[in-house]
C-alpha atoms as a PDB file:
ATOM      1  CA  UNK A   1     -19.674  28.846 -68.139  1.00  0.00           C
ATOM      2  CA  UNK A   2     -23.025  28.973 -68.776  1.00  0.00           C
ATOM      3  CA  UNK A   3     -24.892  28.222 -72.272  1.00  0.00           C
ATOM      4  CA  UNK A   4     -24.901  32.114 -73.553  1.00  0.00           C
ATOM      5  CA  UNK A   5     -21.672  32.542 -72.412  1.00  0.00           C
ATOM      6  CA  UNK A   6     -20.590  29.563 -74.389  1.00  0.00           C
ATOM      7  CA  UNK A   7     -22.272  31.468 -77.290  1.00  0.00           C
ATOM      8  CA  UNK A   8     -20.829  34.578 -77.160  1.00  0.00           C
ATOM      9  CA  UNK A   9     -17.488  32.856 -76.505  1.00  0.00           C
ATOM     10  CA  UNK A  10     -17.448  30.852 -79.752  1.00  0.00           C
ATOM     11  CA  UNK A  11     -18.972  34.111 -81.639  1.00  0.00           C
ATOM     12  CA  UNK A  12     -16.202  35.913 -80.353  1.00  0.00           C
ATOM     13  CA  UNK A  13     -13.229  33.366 -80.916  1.00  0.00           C
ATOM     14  CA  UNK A  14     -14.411  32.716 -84.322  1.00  0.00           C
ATOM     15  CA  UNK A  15     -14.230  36.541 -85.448  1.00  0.00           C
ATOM     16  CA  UNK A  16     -18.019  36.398 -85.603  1.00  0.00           C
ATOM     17  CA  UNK A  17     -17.977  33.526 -88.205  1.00  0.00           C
ATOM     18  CA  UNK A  18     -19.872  31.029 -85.845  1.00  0.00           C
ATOM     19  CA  UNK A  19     -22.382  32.274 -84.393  1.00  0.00           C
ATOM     20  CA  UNK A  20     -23.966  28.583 -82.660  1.00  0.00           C
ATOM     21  CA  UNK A  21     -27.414  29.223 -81.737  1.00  0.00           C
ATOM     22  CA  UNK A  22     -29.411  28.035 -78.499  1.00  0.00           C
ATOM     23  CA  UNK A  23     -31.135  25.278 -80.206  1.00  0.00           C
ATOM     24  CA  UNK A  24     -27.901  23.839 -81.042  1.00  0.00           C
ATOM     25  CA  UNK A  25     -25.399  24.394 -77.988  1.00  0.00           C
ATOM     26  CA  UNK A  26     -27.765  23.059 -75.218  1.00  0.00           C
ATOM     27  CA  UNK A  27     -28.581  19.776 -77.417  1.00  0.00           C
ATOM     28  CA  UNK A  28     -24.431  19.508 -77.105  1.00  0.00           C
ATOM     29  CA  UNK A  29     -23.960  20.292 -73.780  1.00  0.00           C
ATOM     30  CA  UNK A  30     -26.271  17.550 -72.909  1.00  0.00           C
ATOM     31  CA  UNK A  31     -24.658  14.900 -75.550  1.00  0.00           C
ATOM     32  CA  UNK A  32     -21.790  16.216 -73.744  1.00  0.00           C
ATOM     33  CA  UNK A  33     -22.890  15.595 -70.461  1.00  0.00           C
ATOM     34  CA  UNK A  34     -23.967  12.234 -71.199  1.00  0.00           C
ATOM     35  CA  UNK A  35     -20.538  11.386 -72.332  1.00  0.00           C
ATOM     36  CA  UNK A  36     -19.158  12.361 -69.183  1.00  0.00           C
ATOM     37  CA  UNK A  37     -17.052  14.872 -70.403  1.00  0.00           C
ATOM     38  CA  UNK A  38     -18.592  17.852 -68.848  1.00  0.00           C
ATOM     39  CA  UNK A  39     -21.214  18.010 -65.440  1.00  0.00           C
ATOM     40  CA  UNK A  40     -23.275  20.851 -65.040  1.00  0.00           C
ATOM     41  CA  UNK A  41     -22.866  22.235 -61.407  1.00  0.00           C
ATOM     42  CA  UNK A  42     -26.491  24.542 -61.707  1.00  0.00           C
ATOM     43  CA  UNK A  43     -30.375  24.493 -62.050  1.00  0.00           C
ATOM     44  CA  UNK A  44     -32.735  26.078 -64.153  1.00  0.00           C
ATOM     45  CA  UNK A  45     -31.353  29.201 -65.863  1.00  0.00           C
ATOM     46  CA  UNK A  46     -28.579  29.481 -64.289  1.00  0.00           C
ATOM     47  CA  UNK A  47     -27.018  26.239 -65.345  1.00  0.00           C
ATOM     48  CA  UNK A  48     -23.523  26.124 -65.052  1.00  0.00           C
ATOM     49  CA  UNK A  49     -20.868  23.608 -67.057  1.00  0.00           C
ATOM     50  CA  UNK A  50     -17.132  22.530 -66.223  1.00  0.00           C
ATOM     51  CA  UNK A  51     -15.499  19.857 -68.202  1.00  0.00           C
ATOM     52  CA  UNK A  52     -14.720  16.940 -66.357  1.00  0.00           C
ATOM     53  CA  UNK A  53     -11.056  15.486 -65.836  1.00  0.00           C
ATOM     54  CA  UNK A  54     -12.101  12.630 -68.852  1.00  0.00           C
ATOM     55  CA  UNK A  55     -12.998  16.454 -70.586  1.00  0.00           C
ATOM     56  CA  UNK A  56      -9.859  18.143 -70.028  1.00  0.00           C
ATOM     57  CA  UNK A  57      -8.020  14.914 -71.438  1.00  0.00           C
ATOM     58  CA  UNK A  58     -10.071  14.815 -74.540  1.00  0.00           C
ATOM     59  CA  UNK A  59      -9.945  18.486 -75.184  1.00  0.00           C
ATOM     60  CA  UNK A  60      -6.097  18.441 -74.884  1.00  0.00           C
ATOM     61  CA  UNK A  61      -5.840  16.164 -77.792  1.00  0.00           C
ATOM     62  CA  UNK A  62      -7.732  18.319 -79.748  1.00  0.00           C
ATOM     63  CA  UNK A  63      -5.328  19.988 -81.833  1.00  0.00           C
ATOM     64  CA  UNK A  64      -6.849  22.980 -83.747  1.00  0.00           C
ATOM     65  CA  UNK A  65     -10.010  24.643 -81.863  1.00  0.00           C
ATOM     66  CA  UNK A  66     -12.885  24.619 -84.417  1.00  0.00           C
ATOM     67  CA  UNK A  67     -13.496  28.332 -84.037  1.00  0.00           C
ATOM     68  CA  UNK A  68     -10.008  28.214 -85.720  1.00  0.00           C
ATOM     69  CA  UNK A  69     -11.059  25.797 -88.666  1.00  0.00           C
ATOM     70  CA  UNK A  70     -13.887  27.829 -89.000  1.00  0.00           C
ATOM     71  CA  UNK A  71     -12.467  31.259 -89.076  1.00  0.00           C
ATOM     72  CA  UNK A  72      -9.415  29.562 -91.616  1.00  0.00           C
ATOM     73  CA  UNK A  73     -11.939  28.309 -94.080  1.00  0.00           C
ATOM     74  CA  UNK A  74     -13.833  31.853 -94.134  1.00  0.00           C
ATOM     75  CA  UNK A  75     -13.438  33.694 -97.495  1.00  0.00           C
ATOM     76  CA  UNK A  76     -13.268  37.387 -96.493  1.00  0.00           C
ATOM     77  CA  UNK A  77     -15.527  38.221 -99.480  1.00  0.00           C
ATOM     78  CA  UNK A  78     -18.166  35.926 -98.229  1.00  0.00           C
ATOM     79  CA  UNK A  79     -18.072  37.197 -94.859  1.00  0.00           C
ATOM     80  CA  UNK A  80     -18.538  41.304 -96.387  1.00  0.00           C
ATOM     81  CA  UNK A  81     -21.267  40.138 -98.188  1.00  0.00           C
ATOM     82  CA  UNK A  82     -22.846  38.780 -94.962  1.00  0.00           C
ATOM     83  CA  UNK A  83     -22.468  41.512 -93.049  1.00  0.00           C
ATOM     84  CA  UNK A  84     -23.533  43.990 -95.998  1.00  0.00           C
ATOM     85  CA  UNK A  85     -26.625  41.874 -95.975  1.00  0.00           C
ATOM     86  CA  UNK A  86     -27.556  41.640 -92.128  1.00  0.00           C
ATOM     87  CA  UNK A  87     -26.505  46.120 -91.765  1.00  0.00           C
ATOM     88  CA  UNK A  88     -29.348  46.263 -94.941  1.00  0.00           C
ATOM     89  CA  UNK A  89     -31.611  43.731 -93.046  1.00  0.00           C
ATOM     90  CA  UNK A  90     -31.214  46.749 -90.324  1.00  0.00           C
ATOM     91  CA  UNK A  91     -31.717  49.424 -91.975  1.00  0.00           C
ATOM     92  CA  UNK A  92     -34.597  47.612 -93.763  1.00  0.00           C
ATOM     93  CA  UNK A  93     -36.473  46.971 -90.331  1.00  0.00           C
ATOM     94  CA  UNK A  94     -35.688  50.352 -88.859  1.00  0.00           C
ATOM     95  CA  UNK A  95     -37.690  52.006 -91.955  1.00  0.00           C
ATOM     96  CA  UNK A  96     -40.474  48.960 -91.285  1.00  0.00           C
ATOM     97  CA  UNK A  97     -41.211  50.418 -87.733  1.00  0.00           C
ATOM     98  CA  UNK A  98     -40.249  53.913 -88.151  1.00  0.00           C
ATOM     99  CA  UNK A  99     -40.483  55.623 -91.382  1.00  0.00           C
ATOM    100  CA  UNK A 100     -43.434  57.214 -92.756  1.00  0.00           C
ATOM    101  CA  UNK A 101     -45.703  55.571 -95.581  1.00  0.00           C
ATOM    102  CA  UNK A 102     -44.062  58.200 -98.083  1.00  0.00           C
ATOM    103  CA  UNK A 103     -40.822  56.879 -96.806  1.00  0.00           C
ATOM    104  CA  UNK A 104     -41.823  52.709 -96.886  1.00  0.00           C
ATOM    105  CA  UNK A 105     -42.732  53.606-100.626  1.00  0.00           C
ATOM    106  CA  UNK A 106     -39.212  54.922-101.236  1.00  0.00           C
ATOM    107  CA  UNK A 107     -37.203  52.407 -99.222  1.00  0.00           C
ATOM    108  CA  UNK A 108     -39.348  49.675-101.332  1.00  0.00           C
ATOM    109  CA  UNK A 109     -37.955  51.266-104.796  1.00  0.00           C
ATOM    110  CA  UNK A 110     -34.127  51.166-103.086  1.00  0.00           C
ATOM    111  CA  UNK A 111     -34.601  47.229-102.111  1.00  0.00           C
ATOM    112  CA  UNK A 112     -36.363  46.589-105.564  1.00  0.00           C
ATOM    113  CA  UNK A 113     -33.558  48.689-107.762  1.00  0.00           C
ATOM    114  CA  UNK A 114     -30.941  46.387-105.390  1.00  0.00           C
ATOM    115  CA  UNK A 115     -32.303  43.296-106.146  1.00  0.00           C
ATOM    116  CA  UNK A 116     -32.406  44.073-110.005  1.00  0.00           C
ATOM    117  CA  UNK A 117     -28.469  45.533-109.646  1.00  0.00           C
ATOM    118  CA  UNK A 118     -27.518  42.421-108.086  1.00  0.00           C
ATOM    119  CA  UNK A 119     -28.528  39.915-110.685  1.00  0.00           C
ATOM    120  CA  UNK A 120     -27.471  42.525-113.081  1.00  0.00           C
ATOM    121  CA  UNK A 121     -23.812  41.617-111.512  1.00  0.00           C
ATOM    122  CA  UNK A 122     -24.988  38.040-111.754  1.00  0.00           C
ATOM    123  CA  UNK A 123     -25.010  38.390-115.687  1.00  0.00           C
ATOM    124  CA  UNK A 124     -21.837  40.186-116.105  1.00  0.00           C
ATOM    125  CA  UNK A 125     -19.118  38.113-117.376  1.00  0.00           C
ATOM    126  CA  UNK A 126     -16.504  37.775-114.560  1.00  0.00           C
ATOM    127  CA  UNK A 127     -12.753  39.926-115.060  1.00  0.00           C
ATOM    128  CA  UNK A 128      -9.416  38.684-113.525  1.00  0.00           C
ATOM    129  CA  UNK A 129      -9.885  42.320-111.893  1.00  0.00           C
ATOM    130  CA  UNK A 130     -12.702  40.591-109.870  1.00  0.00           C
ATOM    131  CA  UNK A 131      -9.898  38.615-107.705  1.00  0.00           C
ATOM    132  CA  UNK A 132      -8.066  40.811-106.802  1.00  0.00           C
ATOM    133  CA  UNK A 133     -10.551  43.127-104.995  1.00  0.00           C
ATOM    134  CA  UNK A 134     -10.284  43.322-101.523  1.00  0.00           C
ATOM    135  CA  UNK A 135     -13.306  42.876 -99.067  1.00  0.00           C
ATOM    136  CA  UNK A 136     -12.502  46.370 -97.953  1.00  0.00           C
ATOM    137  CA  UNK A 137     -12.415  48.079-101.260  1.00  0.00           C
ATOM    138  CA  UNK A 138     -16.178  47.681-101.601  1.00  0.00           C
ATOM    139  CA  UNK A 139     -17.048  48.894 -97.692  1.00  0.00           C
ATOM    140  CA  UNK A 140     -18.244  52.262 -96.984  1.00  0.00           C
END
């Protein structure tokens, strides 16, 4: 595979909970590489890495993927609030480039009255009915 393919791979096998980024899958590849474990067969961009028979006997004795471990240690709540956070960071941008000034004025209030709600829910005292929410219960 190549380096983005790697990526997406692991972003995709996690359930989106890893998302590795360039700056730290190449780094790898070449630790990696150095090792012996894998040999990259390409050049340039189109660099290319299979794992190496010494690599196919050390990932066999692996015995839980860590896209696994990752996605097994991932509270669902955390992960809503993530992705609540990166479809606001959206929306946020889209008014940025788009809307009008009448509009940025408006969208500013939203994000302000957000923020205040938030730590507002910081200060309340927490119920036993806060546990037993699901992830989905909050989702529009």
């Amino acid at each position: 595979m190549h380096g983005y393919e790697m990526i997406q791979e692991i972003k995709e096998r996690s359930g989106e909970l890893w998302r590795p980024s360039p700056g730290s899958v190449y780094p790898t590849l070449q630790l990696l590489a150095d090792e012996g474990l894998i040999v990259d067969e390409g050049s340039g961009s189109r660099r290319l890495y299979a794992l190496t028979d010494e690599g196919r006997t050390v990932a066999a004795k692996i015995e839980t993927p860590p896209w696994e471990e990752i996605a097994r240690d991932a509270d669902p709540r955390d992960v809503s609030l993530r992705d609540a956070v990166g479809q606001l960071m959206g929306a946020a941008m889209q008014v940025a480039n788009a809307a009008s000034d009448g509009q940025k004025k408006r969208a500013v209030e939203v994000l302000n009255e957000a923020r205040r709600e938030l730590y507002a829910i910081l200060g309340e005292a927490p119920t036993s009915e806060d546990d037993e929410d699901s992830p989905a219960d909050d989702e529009d």
